[in-house]
C-alpha atoms as a PDB file:
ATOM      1  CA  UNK A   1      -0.926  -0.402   3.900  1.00  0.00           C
ATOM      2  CA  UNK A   2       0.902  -0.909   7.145  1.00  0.00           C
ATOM      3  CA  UNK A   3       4.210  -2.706   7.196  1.00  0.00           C
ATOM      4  CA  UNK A   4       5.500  -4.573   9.980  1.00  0.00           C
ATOM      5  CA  UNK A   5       9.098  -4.646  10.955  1.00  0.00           C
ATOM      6  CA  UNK A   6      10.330  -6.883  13.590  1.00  0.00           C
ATOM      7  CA  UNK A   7      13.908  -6.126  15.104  1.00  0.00           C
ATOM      8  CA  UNK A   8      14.673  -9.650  16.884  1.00  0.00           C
ATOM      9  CA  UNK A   9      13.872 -13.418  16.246  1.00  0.00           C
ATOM     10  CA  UNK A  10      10.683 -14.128  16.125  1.00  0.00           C
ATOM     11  CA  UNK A  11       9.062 -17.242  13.878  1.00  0.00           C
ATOM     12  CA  UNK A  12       5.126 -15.800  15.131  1.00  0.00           C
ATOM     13  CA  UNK A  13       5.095 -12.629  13.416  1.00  0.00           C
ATOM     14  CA  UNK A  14       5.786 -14.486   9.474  1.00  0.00           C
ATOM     15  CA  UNK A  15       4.731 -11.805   7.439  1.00  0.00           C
ATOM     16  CA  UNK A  16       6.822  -8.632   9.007  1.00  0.00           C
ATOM     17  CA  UNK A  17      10.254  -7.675   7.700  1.00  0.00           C
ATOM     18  CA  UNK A  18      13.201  -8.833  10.131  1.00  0.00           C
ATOM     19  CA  UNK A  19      15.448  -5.984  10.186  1.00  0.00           C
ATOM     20  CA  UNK A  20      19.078  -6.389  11.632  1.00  0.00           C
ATOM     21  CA  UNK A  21      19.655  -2.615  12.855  1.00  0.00           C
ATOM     22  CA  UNK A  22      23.250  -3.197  13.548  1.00  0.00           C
ATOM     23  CA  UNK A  23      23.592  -3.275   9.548  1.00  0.00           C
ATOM     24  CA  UNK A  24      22.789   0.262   8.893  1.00  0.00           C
ATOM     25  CA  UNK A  25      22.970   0.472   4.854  1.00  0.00           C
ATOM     26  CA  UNK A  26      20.554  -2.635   4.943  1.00  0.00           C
ATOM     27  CA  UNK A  27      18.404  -1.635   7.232  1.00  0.00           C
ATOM     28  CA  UNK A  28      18.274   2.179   5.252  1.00  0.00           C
ATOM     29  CA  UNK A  29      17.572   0.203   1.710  1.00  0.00           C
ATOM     30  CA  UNK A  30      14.637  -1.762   3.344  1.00  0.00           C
ATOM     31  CA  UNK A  31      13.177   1.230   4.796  1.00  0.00           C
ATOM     32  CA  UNK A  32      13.276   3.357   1.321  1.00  0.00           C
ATOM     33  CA  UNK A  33      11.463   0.062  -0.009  1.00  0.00           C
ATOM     34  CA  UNK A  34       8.793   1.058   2.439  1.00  0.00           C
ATOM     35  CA  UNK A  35       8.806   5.233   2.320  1.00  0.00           C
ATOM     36  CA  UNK A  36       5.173   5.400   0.753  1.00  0.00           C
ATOM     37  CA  UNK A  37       3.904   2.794   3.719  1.00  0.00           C
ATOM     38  CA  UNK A  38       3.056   3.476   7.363  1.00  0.00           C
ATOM     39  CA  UNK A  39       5.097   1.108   9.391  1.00  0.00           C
ATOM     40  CA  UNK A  40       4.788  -0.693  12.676  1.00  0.00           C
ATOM     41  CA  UNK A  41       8.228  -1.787  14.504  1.00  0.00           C
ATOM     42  CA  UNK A  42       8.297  -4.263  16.933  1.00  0.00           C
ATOM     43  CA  UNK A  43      10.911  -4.778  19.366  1.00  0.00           C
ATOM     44  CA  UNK A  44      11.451  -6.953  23.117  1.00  0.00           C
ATOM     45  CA  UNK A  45      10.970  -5.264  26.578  1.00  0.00           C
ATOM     46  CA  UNK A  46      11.331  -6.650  30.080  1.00  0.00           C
ATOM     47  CA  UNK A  47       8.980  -6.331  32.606  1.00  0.00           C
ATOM     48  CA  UNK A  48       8.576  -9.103  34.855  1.00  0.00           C
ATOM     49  CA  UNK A  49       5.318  -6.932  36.215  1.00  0.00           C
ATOM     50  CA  UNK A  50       3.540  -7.506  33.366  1.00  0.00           C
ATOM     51  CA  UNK A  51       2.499 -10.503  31.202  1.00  0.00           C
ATOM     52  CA  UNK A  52       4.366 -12.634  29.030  1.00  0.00           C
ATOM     53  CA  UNK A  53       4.212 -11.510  25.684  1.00  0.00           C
ATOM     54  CA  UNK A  54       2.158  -8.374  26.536  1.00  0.00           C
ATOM     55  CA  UNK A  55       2.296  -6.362  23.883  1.00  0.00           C
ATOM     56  CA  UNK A  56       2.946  -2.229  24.882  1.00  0.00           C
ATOM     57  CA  UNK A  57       2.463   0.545  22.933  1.00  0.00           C
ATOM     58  CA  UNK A  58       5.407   3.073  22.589  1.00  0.00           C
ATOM     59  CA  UNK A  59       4.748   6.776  22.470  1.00  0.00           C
ATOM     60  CA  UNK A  60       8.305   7.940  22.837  1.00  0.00           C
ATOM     61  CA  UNK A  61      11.605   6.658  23.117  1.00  0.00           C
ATOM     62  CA  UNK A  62      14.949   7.737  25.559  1.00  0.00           C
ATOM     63  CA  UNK A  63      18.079   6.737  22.677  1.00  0.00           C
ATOM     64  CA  UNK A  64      20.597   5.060  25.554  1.00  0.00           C
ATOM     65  CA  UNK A  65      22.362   3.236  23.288  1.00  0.00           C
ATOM     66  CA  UNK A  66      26.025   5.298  23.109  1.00  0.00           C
ATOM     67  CA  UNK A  67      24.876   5.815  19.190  1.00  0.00           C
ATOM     68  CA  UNK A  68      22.952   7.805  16.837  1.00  0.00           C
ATOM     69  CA  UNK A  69      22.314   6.089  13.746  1.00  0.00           C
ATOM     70  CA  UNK A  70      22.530   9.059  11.743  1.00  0.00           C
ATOM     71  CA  UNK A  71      26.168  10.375  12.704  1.00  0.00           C
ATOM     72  CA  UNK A  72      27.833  10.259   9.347  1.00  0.00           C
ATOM     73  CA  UNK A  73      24.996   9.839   6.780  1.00  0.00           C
ATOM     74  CA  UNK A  74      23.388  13.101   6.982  1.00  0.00           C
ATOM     75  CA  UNK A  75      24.322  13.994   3.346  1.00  0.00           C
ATOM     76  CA  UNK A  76      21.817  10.966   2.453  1.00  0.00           C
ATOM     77  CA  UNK A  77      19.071  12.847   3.683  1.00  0.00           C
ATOM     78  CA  UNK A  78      16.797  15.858   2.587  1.00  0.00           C
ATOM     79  CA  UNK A  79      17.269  17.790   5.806  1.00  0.00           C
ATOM     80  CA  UNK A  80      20.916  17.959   7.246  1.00  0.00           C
ATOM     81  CA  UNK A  81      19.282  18.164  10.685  1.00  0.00           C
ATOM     82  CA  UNK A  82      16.010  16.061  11.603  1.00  0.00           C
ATOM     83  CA  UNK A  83      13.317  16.510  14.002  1.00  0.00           C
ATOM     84  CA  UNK A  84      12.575  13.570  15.572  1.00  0.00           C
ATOM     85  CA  UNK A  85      10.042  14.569  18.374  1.00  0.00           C
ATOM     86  CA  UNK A  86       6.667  13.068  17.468  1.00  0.00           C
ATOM     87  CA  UNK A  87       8.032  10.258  15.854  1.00  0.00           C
ATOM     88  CA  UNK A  88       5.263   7.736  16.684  1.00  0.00           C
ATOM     89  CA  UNK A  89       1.347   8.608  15.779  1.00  0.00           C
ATOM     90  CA  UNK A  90       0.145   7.449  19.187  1.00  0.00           C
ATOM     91  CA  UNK A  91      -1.055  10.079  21.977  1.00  0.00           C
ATOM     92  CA  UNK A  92      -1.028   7.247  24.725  1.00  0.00           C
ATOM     93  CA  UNK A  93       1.743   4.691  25.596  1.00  0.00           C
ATOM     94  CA  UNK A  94       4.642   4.090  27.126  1.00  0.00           C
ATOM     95  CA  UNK A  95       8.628   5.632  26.669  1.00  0.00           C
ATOM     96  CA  UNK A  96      11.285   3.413  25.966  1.00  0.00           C
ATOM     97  CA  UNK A  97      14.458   3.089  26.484  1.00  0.00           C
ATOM     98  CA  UNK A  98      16.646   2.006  23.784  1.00  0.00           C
ATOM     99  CA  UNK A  99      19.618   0.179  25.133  1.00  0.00           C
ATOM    100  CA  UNK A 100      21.286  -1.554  22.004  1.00  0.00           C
ATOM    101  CA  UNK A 101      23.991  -3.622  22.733  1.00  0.00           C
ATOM    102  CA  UNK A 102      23.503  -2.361  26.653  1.00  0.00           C
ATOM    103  CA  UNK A 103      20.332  -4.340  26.841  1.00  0.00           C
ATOM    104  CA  UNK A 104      20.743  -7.903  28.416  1.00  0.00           C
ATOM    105  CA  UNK A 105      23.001  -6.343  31.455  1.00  0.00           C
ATOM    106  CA  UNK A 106      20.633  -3.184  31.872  1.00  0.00           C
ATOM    107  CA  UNK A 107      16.901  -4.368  30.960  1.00  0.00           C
ATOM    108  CA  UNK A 108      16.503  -4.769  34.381  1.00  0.00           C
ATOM    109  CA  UNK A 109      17.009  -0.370  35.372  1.00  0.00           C
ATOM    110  CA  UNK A 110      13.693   0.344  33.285  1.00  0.00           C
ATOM    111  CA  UNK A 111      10.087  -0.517  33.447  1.00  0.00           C
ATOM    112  CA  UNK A 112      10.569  -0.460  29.510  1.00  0.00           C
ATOM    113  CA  UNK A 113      13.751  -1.296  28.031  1.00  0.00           C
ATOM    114  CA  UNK A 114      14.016  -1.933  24.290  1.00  0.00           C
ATOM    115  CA  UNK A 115      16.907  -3.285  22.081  1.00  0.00           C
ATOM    116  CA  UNK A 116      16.983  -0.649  18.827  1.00  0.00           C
ATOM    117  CA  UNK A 117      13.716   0.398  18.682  1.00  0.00           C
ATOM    118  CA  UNK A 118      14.920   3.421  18.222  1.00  0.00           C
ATOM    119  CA  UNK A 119      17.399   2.868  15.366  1.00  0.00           C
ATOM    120  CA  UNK A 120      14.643   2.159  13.341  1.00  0.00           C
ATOM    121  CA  UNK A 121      12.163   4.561  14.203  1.00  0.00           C
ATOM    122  CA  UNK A 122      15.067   7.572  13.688  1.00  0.00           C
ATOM    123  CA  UNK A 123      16.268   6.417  10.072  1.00  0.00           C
ATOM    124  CA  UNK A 124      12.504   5.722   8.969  1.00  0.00           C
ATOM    125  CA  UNK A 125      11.511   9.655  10.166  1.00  0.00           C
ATOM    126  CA  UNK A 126      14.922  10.280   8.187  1.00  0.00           C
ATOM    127  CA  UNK A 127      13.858   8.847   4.972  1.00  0.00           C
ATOM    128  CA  UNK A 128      10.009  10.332   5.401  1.00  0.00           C
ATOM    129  CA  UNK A 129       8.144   7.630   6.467  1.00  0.00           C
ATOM    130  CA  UNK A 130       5.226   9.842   7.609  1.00  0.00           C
ATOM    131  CA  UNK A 131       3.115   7.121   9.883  1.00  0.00           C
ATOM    132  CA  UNK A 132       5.720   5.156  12.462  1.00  0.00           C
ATOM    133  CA  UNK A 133       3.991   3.117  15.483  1.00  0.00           C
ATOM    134  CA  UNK A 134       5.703   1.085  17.764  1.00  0.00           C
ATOM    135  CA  UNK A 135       4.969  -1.998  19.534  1.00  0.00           C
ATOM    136  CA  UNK A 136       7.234  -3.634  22.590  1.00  0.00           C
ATOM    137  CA  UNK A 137       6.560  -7.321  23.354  1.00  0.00           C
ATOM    138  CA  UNK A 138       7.499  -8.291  26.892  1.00  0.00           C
ATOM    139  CA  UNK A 139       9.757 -11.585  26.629  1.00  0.00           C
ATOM    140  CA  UNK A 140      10.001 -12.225  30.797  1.00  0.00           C
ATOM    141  CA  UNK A 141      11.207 -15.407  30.341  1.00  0.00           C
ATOM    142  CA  UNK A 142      14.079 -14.391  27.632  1.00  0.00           C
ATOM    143  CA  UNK A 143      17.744 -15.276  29.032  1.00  0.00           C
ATOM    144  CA  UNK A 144      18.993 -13.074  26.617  1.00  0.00           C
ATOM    145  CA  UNK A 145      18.405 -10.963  23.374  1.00  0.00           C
ATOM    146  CA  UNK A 146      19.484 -12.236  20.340  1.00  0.00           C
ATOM    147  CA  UNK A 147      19.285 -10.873  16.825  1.00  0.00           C
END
């Protein structure tokens, strides 16, 4: 059964999980819950060349955020070092860039920015989730991103 995990505010998508990536231990204990699930995240883009609420498919992702969510918790995972290429089970889409906290003054620099897509997607492949897809909505007429 997929689950689907939605990183910002969002009152359409009622039966995903909302995940707040900037609480790490949170976010890990939800994404143990879901370890024998395949998951689908969804995060915003910007991409005033495409429609409104488009939704993308990710393939890949660039982390540009300054962080790596794993820095400091290895010893809470099997593997002291993990692979992360091939993260998503997709063959065609588009690759993100994960801004974080860099995303409402930088959107603009990429034809597909993302908030923490990538958070999410790294810890999951940490913890074994074997099936991760991800999904970007385009919110053009977003101000700003808000948790």
């Amino acid at each position: 059964m997929k689950k689907k995990i939605i990183i910002f505010k969002d009152n359409k998508h009622s039966d995903s999980i909302k995940i707040n990536p900037n609480n790490r231990s949170e976010t890990i204990r939800t994404l143990k819950t879901l370890k024998q699930h395949s998951i689908e995240v969804y995060d915003i883009t910007h991409n005033p060349h495409m429609p409104h609420d488009e939704k993308i498919v990710v393939k890949d992702h660039i982390n540009q955020t300054g962080n790596n969510p794993l820095i400091g918790i290895q010893r809470q995972f099997s593997e002291p070092f993990i692979d992360i290429s091939n993260t998503y089970n997709v063959d065609d889409g588009v690759t993100t860039v994960c801004l974080g906290p860099h995303y409402n003054k930088h959107k603009n620099q990429y034809a597909h920015p993302s908030t923490y897509l990538c958070y999410i997607s790294i810890l999951a492949k940490a913890i074994g989730i074997k099936k991760i897809n991800a999904t970007l909505i385009n919110k053009i007429d977003s101000k700003s991103y808000q948790l």
